[in-house]
N, C-alpha and C. Protein backbone atom coordinates (compact mmCIF):
# COMPACT_ATOMS: atom_id res chain seq x y z
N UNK A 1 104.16 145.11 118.62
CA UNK A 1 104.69 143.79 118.86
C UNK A 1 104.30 142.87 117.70
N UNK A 2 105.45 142.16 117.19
CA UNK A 2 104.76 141.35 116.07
C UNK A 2 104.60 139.97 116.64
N UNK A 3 103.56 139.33 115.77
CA UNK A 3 103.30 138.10 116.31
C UNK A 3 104.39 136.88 115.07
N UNK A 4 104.29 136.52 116.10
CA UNK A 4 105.01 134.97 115.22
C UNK A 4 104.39 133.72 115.45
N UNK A 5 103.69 133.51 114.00
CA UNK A 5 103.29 132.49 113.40
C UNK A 5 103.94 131.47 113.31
N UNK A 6 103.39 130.02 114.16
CA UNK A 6 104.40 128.85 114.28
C UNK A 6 103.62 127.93 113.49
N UNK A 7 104.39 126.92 112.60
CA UNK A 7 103.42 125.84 112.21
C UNK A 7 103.65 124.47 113.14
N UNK A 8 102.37 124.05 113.55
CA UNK A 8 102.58 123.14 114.63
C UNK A 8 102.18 122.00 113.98
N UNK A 9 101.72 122.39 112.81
CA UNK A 9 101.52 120.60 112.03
C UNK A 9 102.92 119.93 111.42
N UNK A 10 103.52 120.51 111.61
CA UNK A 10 105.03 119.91 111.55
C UNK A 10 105.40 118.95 112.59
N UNK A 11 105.32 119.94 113.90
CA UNK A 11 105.54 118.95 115.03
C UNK A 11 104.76 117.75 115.56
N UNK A 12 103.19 118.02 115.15
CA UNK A 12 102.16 116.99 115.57
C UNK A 12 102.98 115.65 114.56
N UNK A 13 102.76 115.98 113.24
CA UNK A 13 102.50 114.72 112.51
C UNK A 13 104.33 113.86 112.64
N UNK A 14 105.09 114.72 112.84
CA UNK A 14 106.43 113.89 113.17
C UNK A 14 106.67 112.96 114.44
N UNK A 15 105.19 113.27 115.39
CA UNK A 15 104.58 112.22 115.97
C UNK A 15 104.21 111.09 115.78
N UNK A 16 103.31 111.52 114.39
CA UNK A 16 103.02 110.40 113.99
C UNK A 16 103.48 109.20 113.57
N UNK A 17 103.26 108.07 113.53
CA UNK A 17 103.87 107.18 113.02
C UNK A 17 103.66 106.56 111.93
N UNK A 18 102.99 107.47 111.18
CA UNK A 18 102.44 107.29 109.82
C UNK A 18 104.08 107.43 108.57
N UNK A 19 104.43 106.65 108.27
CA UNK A 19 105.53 106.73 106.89
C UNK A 19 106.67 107.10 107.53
N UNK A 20 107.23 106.81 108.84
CA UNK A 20 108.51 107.39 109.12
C UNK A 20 109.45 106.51 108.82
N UNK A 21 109.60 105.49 108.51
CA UNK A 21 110.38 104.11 107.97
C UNK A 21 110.08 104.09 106.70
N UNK A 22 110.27 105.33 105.54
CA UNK A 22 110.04 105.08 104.59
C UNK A 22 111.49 105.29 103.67
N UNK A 23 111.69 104.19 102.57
CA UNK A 23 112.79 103.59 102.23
C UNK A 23 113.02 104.90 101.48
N UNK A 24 113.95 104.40 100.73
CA UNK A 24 114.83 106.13 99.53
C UNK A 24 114.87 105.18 98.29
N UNK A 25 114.86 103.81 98.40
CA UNK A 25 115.10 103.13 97.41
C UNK A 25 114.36 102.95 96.44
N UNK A 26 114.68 103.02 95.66
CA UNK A 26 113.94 102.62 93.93
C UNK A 26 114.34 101.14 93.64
N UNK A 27 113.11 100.31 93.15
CA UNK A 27 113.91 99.38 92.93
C UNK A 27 112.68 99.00 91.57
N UNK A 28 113.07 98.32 90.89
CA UNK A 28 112.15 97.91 89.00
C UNK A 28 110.98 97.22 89.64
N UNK A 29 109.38 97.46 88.81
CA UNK A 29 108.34 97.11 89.25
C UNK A 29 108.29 95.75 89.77
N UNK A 30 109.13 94.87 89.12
CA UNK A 30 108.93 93.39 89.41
C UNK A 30 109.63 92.90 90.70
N UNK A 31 110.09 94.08 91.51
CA UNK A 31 110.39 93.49 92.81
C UNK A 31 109.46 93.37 93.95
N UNK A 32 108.22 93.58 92.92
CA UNK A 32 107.30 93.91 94.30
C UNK A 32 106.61 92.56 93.86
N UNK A 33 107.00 91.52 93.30
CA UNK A 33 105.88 89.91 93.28
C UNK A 33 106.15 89.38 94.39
N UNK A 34 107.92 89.72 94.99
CA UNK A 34 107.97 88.93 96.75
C UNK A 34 106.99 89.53 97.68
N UNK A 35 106.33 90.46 97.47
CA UNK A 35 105.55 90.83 97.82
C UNK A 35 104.13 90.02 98.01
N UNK A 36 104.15 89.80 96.77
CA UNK A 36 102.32 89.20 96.19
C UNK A 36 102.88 87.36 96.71
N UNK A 37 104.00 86.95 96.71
CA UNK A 37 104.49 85.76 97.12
C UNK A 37 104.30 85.40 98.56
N UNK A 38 105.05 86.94 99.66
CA UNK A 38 104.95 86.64 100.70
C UNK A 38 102.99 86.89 101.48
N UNK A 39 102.53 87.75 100.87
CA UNK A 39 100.68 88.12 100.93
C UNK A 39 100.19 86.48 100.58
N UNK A 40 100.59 86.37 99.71
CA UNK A 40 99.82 84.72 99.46
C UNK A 40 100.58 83.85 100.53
N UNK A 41 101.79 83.24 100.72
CA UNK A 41 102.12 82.74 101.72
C UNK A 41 101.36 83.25 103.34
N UNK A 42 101.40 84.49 103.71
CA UNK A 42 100.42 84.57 104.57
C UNK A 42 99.14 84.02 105.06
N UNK A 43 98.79 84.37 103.37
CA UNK A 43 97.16 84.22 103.40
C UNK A 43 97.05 82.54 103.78
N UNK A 44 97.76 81.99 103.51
CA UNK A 44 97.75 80.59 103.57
C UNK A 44 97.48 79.96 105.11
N UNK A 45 98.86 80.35 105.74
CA UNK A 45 98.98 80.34 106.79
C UNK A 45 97.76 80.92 107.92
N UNK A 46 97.63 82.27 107.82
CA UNK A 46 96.14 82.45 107.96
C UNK A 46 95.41 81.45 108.22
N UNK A 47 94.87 80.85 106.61
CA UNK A 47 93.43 79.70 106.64
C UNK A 47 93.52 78.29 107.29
N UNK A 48 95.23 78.24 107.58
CA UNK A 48 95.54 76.75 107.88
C UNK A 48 95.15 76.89 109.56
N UNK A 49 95.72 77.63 109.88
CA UNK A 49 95.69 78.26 111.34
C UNK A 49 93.94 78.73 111.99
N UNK A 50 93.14 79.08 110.72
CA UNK A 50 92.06 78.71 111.53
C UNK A 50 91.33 80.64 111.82
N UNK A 51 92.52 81.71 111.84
CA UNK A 51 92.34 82.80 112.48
C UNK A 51 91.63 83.70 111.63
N UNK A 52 91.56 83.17 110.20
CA UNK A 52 89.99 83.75 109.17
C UNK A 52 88.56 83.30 109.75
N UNK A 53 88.47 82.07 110.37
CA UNK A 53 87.68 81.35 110.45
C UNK A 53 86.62 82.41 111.43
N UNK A 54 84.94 82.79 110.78
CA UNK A 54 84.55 83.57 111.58
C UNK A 54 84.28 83.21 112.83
N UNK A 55 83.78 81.81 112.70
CA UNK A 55 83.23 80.83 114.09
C UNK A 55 84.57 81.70 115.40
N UNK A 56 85.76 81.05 114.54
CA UNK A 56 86.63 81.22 116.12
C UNK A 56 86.65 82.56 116.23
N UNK A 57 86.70 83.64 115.42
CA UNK A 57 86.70 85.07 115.83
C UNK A 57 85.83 85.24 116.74
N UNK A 58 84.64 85.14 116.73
CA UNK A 58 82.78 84.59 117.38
C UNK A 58 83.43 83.73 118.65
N UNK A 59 83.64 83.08 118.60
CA UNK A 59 84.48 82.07 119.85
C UNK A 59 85.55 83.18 120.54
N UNK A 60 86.13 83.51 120.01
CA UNK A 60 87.00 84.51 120.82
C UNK A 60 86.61 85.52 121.91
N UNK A 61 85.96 86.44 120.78
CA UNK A 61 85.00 87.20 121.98
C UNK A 61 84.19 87.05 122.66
N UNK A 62 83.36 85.78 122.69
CA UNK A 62 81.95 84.95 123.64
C UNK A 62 82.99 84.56 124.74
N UNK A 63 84.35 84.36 124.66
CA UNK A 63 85.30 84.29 125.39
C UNK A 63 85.21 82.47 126.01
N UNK A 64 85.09 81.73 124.81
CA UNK A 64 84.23 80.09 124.70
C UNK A 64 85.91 79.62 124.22
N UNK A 65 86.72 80.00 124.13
CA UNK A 65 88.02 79.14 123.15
C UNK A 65 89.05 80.04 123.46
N UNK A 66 90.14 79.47 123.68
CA UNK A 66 91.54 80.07 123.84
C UNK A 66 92.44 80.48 122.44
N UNK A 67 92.07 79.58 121.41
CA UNK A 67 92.67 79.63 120.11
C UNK A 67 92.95 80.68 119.89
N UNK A 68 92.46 81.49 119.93
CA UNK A 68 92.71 83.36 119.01
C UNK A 68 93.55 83.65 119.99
N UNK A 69 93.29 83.93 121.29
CA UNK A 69 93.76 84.86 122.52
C UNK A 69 95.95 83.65 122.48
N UNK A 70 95.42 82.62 122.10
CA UNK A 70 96.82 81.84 121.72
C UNK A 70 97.78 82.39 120.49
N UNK A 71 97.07 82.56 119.60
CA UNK A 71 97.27 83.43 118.54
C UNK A 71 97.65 84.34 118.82
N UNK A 72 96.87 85.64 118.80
CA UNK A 72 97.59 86.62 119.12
C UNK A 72 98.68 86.69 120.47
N UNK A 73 98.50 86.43 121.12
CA UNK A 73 99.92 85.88 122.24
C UNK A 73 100.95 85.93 121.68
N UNK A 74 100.66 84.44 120.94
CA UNK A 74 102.31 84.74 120.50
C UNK A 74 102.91 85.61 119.66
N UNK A 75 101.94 86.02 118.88
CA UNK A 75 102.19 87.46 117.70
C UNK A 75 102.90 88.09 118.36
N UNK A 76 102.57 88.41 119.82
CA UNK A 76 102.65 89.58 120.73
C UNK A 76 103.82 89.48 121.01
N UNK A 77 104.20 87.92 121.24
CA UNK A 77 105.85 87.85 122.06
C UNK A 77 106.58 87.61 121.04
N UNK A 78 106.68 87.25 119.66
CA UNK A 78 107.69 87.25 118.77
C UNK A 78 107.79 89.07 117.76
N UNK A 79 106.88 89.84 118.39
CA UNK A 79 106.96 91.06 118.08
C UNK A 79 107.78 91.75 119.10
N UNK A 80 107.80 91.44 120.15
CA UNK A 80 108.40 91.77 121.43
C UNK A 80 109.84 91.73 121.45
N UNK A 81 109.94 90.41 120.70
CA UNK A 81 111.63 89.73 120.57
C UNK A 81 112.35 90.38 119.69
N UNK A 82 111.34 90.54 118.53
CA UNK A 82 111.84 90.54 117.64
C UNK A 82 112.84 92.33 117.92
N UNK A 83 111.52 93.10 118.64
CA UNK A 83 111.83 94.53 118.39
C UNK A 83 112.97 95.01 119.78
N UNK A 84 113.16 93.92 120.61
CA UNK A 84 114.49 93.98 121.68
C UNK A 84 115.72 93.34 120.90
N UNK A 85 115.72 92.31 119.95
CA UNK A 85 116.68 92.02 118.80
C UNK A 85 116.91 93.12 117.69
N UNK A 86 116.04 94.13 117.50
CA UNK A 86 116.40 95.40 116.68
C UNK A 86 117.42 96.16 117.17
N UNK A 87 116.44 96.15 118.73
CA UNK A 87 117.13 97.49 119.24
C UNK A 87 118.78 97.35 120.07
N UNK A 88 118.73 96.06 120.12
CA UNK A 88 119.83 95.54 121.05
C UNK A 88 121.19 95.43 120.16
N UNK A 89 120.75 95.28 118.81
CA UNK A 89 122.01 94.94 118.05
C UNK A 89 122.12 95.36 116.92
N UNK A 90 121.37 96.77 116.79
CA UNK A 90 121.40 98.04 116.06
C UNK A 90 121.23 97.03 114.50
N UNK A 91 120.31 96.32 114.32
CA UNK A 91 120.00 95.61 113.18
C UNK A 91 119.32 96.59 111.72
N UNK A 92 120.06 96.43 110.66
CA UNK A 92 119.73 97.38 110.06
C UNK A 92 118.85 96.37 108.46
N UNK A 93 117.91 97.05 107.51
CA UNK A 93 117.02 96.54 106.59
C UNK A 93 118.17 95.35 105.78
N UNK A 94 117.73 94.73 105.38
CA UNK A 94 118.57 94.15 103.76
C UNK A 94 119.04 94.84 102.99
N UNK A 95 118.37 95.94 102.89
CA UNK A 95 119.07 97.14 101.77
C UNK A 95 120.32 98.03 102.94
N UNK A 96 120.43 97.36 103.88
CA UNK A 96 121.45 98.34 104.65
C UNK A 96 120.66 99.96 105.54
N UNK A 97 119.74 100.09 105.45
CA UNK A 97 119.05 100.83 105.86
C UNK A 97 118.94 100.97 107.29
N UNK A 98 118.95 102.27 108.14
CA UNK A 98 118.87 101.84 109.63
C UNK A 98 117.23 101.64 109.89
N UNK A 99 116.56 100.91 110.98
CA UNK A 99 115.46 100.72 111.88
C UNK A 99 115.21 102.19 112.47
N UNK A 100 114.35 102.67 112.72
CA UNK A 100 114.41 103.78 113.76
C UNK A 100 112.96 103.59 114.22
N UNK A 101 112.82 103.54 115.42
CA UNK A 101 111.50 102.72 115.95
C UNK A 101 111.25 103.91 116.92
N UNK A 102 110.52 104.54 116.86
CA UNK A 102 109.79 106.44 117.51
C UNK A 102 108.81 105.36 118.32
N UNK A 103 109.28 105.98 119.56
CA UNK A 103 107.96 106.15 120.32
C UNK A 103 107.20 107.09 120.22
N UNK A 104 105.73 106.74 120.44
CA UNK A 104 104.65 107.75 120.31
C UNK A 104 104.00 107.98 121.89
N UNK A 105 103.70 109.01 122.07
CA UNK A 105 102.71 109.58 123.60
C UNK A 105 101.39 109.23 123.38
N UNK A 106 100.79 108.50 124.65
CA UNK A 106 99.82 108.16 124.42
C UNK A 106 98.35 109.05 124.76
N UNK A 107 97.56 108.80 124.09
CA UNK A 107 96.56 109.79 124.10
C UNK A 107 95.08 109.00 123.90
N UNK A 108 94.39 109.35 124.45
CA UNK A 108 92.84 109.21 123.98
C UNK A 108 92.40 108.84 122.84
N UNK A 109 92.76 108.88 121.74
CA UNK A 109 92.41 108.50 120.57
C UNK A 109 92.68 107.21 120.37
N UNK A 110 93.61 106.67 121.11
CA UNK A 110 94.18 105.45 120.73
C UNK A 110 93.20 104.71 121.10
N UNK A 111 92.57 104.80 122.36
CA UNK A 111 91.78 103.90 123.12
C UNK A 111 90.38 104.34 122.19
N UNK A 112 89.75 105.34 121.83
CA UNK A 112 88.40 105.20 121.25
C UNK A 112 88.87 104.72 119.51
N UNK A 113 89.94 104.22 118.89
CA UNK A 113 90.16 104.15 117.79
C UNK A 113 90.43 102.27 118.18
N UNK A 114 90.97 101.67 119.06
CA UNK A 114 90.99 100.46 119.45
C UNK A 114 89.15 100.39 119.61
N UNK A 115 88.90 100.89 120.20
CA UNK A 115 87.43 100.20 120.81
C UNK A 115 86.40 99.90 118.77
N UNK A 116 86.98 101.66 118.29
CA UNK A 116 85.97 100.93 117.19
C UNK A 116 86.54 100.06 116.68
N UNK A 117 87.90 99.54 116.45
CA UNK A 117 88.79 98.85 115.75
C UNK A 117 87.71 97.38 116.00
N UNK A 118 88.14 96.77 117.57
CA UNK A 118 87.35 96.00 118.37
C UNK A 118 85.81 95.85 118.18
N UNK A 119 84.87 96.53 118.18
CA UNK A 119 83.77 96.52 117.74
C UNK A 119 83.35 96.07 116.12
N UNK A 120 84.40 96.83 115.11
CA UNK A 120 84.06 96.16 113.70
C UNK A 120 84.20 94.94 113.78
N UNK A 121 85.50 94.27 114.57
CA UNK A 121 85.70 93.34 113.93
C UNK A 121 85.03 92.56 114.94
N UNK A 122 84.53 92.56 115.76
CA UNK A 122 83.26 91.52 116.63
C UNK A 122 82.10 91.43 115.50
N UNK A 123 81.66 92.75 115.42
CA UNK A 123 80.27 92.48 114.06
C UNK A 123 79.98 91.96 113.02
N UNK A 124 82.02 92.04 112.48
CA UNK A 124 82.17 91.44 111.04
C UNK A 124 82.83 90.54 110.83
N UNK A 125 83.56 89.61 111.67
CA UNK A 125 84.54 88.53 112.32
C UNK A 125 86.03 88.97 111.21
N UNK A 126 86.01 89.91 111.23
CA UNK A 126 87.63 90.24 110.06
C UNK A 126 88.36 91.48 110.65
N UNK A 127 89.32 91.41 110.09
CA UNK A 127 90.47 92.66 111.07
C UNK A 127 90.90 92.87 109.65
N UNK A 128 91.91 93.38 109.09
CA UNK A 128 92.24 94.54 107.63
C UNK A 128 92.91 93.14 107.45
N UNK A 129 93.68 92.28 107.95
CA UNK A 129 94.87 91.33 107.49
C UNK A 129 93.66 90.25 106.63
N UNK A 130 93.25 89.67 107.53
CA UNK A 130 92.28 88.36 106.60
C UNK A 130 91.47 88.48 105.65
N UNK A 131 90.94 90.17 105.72
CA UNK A 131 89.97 90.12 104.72
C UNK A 131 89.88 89.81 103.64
N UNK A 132 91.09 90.06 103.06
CA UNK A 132 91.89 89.00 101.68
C UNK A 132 91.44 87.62 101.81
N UNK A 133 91.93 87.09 102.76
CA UNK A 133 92.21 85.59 102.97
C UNK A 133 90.82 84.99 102.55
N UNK A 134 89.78 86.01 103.58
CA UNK A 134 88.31 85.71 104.09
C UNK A 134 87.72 84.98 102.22
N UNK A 135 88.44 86.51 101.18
CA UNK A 135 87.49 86.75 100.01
C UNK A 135 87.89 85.71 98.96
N UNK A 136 89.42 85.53 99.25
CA UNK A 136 90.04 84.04 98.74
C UNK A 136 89.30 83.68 99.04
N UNK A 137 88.81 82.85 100.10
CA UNK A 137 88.36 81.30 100.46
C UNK A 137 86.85 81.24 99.71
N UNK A 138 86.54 82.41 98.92
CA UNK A 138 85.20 82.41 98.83
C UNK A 138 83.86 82.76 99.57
N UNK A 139 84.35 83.21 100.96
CA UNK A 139 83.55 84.81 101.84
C UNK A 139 83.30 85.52 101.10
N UNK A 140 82.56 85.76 99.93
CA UNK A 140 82.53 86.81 99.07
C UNK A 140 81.71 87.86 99.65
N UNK A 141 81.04 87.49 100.64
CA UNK A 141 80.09 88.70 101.58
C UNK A 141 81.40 89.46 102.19
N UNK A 142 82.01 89.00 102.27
CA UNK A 142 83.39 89.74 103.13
C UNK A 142 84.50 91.32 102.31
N UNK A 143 83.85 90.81 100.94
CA UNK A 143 83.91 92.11 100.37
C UNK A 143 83.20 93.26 100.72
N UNK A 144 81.84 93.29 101.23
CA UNK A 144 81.52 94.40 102.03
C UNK A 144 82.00 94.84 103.15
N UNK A 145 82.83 94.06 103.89
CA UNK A 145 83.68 94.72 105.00
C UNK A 145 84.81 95.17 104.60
N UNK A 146 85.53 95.22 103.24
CA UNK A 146 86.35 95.38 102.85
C UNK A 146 86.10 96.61 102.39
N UNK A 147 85.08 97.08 101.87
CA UNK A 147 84.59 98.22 101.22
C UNK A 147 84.63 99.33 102.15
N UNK A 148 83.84 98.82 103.40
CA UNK A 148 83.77 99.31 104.71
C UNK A 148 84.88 100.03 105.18
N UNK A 149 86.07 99.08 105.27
CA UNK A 149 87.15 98.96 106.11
C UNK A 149 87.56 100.66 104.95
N UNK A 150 87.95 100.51 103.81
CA UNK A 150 88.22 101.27 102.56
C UNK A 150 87.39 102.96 103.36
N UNK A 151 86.18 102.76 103.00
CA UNK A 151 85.29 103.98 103.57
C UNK A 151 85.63 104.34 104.84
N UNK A 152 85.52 103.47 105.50
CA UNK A 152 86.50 104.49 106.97
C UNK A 152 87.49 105.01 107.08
N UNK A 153 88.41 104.47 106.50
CA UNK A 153 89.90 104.99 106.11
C UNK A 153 89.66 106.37 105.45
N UNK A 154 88.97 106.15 104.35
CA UNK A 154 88.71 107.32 103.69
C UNK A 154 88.37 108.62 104.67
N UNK A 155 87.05 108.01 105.36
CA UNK A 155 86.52 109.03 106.07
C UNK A 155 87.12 109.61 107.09
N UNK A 156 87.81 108.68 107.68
CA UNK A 156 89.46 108.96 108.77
C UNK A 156 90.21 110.03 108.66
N UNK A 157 90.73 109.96 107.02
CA UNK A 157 91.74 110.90 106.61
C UNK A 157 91.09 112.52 106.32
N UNK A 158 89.55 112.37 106.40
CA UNK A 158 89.16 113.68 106.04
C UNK A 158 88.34 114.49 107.47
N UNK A 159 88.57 113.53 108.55
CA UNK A 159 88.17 114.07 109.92
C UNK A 159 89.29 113.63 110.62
N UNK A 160 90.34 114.03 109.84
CA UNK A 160 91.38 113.38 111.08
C UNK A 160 92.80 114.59 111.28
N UNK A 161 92.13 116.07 111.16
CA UNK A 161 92.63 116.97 111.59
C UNK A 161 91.64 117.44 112.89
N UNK A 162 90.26 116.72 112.64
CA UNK A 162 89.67 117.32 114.18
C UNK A 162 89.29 116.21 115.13
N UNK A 163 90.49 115.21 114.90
CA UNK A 163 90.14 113.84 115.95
C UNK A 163 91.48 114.11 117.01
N UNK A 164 90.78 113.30 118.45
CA UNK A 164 91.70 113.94 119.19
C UNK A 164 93.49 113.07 118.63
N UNK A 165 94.46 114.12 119.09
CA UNK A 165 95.70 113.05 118.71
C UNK A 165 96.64 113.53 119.83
């Protein structure tokens, strides 16, 4: 009887939702400054809004201020809208490109990968988005969470054939 050898890392990682919205397009290096335009416009918005600010991160979780939990709220419901306006009216990129929005099955990992998610950023008042913002404003200690954030990733990708998925 012969055996047949299946590769199942095909099927796992097409799970994943790692790069599946990835464009075909080429476009000349200098299209990527709307880029560095819209990151700085962010970052702005960010510091005006208060949601770099470590105090209110610290305020958030002492569970002393509504501000953040307001914040993210609405993130939550104009992400919501936005992605029933995708799906409702088959909305496709600027470059003409279709959306294709994969659901993923949920699993265990998600919840112990939220909790450390949740835990860094209680210890270090920053999440991956502000840490920029943080090192703008002159947080220059905030480059060590950045380093951090960098090293886990790293270390992620090299234990992350034996993490649960």
């Amino acid at each position: 009887m012969q055996s047949i050898e299946t590769n199942t890392d095909l099927e796992v990682r097409s799970l994943d939702s790692i790069c599946i919205n990835t464009s075909e397009l080429v476009h000349p290096w200098w299209y990527n400054f709307k880029y560095l335009l819209y990151g700085t416009l962010f970052g702005i918005i960010l510091t005006k809004s208060e949601v770099i600010s470590w105090f209110r991160i610290q305020e958030m979780f002492r569970l002393e201020s509504f501000h953040m939990y307001g914040v993210i709220g609405s993130a939550i419901l104009v992400g919501v809208i936005s992605v029933f306006i995708i799906k409702r009216f088959d909305i496709k990129t600027i470059y003409g490109e279709k959306v294709d929005l994969h659901s993923t099955p949920f699993n265990k990992g998600q919840v112990i990968g939220g909790l450390c998610f949740g835990f860094g950023w209680a210890l270090t008042g920053a999440c991956p988005g502000p840490l920029f913002a943080q090192i703008g404003t002159g947080a220059t200690v905030t480059i060590i969470t950045l380093l951090s954030a960098i090293s886990g990733t790293w270390v992620y990708g090299l234990v992350r054939e034996k993490l649960p998925h």
